[in-house]
C-alpha atoms as a PDB file:
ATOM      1  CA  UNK A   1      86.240 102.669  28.112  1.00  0.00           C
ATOM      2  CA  UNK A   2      87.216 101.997  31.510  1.00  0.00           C
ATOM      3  CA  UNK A   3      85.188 100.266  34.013  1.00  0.00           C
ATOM      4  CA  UNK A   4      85.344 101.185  37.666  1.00  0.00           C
ATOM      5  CA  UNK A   5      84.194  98.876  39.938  1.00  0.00           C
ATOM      6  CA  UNK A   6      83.158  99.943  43.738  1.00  0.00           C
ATOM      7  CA  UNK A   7      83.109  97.175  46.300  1.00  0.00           C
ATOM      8  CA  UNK A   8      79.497  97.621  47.725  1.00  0.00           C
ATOM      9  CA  UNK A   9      78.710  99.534  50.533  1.00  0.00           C
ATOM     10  CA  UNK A  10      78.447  97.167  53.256  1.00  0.00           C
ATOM     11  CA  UNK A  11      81.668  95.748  52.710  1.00  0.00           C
ATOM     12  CA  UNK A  12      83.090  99.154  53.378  1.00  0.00           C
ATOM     13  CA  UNK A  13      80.924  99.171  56.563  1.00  0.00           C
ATOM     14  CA  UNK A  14      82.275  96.411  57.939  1.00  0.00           C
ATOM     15  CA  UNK A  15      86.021  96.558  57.412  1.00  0.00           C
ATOM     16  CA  UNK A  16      85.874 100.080  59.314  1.00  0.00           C
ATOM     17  CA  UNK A  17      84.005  98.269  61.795  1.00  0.00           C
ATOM     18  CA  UNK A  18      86.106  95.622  62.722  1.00  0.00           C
ATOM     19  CA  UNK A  19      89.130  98.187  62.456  1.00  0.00           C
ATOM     20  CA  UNK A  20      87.347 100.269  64.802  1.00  0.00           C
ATOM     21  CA  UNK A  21      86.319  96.953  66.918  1.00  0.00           C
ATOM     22  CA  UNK A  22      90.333  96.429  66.846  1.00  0.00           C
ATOM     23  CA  UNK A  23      91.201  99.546  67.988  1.00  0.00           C
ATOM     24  CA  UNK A  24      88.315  99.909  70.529  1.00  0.00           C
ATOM     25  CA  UNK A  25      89.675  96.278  71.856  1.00  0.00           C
ATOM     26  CA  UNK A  26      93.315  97.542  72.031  1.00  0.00           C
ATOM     27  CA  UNK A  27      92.691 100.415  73.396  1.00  0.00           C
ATOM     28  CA  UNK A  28      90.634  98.722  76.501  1.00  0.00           C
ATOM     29  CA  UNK A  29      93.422  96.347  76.982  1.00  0.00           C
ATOM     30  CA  UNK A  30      95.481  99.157  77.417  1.00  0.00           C
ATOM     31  CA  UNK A  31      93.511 100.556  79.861  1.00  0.00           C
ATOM     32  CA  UNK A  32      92.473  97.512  81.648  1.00  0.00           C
ATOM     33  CA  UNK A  33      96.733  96.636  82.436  1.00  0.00           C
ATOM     34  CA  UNK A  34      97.366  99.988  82.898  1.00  0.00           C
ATOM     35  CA  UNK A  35      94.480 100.071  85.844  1.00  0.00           C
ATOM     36  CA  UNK A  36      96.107  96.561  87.056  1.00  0.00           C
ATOM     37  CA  UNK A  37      99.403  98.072  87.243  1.00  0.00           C
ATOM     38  CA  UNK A  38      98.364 101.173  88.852  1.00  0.00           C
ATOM     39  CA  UNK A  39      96.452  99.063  90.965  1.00  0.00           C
ATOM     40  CA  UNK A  40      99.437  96.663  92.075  1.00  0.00           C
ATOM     41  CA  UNK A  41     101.645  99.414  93.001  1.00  0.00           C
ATOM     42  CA  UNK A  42      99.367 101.261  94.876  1.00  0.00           C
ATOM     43  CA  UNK A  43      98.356  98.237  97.132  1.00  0.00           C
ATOM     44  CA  UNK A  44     101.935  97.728  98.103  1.00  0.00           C
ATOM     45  CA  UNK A  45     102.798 101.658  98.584  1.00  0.00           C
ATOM     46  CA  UNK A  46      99.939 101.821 100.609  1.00  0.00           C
ATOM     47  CA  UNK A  47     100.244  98.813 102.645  1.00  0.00           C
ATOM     48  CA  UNK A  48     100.455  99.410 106.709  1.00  0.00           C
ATOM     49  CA  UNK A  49     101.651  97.260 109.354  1.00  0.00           C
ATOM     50  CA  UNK A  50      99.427  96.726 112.552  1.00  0.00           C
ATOM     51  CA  UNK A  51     102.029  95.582 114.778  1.00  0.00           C
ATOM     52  CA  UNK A  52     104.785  97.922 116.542  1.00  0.00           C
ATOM     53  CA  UNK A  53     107.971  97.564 118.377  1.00  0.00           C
ATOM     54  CA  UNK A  54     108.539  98.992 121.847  1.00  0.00           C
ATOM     55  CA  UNK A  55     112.350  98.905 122.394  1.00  0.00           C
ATOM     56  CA  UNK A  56     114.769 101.771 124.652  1.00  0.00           C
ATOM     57  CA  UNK A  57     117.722 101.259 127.517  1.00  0.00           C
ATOM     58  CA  UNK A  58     117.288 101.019 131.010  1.00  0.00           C
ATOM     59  CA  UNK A  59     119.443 102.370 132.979  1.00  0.00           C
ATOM     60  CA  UNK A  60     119.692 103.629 137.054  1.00  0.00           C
ATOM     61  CA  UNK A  61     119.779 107.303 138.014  1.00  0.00           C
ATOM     62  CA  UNK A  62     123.925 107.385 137.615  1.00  0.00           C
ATOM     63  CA  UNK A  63     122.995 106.624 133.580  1.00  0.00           C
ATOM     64  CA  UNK A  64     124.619 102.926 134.409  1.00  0.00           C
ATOM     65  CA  UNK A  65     122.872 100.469 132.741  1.00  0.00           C
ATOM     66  CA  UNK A  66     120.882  98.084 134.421  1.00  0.00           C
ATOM     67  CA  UNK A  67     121.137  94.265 132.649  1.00  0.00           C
ATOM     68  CA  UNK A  68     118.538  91.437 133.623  1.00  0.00           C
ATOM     69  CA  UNK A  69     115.774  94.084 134.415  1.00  0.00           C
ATOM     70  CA  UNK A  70     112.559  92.597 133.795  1.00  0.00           C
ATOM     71  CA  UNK A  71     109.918  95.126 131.218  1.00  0.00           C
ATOM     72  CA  UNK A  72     106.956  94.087 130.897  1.00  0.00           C
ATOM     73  CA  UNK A  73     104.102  96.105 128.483  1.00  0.00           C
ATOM     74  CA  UNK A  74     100.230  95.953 128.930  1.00  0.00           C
ATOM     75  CA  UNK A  75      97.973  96.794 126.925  1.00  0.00           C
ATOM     76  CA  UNK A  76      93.918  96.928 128.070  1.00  0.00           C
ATOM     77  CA  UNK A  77      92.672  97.264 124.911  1.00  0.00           C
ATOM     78  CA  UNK A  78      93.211  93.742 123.690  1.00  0.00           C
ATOM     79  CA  UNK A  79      93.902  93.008 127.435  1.00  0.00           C
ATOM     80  CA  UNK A  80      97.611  91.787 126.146  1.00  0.00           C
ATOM     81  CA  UNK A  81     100.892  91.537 128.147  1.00  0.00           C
ATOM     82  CA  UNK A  82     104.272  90.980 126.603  1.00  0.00           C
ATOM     83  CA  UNK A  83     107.865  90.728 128.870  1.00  0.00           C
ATOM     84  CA  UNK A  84     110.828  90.565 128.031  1.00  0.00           C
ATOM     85  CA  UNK A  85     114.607  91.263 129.544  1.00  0.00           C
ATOM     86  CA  UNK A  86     116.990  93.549 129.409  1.00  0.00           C
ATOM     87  CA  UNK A  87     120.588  92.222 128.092  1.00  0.00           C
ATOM     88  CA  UNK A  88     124.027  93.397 129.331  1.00  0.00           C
ATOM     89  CA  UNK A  89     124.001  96.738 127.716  1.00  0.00           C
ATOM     90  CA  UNK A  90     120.245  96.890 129.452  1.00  0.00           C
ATOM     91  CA  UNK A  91     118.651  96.877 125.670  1.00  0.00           C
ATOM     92  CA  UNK A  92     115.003  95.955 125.562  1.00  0.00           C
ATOM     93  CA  UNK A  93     112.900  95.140 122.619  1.00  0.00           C
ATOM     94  CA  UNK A  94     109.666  94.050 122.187  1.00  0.00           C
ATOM     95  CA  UNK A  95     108.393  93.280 118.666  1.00  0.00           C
ATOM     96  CA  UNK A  96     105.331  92.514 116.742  1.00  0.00           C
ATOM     97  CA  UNK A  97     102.749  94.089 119.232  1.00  0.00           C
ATOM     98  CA  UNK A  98      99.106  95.058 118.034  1.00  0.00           C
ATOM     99  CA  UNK A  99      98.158  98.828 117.579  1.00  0.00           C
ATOM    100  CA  UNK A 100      97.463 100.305 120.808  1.00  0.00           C
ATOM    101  CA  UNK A 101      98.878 101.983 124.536  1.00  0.00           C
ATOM    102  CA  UNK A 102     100.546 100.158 126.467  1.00  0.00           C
ATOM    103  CA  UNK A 103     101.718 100.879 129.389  1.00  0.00           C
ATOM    104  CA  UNK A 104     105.528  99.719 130.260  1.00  0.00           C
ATOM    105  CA  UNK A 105     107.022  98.306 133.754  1.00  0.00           C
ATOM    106  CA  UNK A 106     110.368  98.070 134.186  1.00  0.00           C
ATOM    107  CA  UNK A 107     111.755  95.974 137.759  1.00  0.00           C
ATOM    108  CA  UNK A 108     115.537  94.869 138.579  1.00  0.00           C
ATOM    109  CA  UNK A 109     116.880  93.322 142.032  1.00  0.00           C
ATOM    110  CA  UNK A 110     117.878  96.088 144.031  1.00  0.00           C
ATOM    111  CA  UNK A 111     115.582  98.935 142.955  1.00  0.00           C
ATOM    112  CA  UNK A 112     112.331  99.757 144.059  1.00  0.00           C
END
């Protein structure tokens, strides 16, 4: 006669619940990186600046351009003031200014 032997119950128990412990683990680690990930290219996709460049040409009413004119921006906010000046080709640029309105003068030798 054949003897059948069953393992007893709580063995049973407990190997299902350490599988399910494994797969319950893995399956928050998945999560948990996938979140991070998500979470890392989100913060750079969303990232803004809070500076901003003011930059153009000046040039006279005959569209000549006009180099060595002084610009200088204000700003009342932050009560800033930036200047800079124009080169040959009467090219202005102003970087890294905060947020805001400014308001932009532009004066040269000659002109009133």
């Amino acid at each position: 006669m054949k003897r059948i032997v069953l393992p007893p119950i709580y063995n049973l128990i407990e190997e299902t619940g350490r599988a399910a412990l494994r797969r319950y683990c893995s399956s928050l680690l998945i999560l948990f990186l996938t979140v991070f990930l998500f979470h890392l290219l989100s913060s750079s996709a969303t990232a803004q600046t809070t500076t901003s460049t003011i930059e153009g040409t000046v040039r006279d009413p005959n569209r000549a351009a006009i180099g060595g004119a002084a610009v200088k921006v204000n700003e009342t906010t932050h009560a800033s003031e930036r200047s800079t000046t124009t080169d040959a080709e009467g090219f202005y640029r102003l970087t890294a200014l905060p947020a805001g309105t400014y308001s932009l003068t532009v004066s040269a030798t000659g002109f009133a």
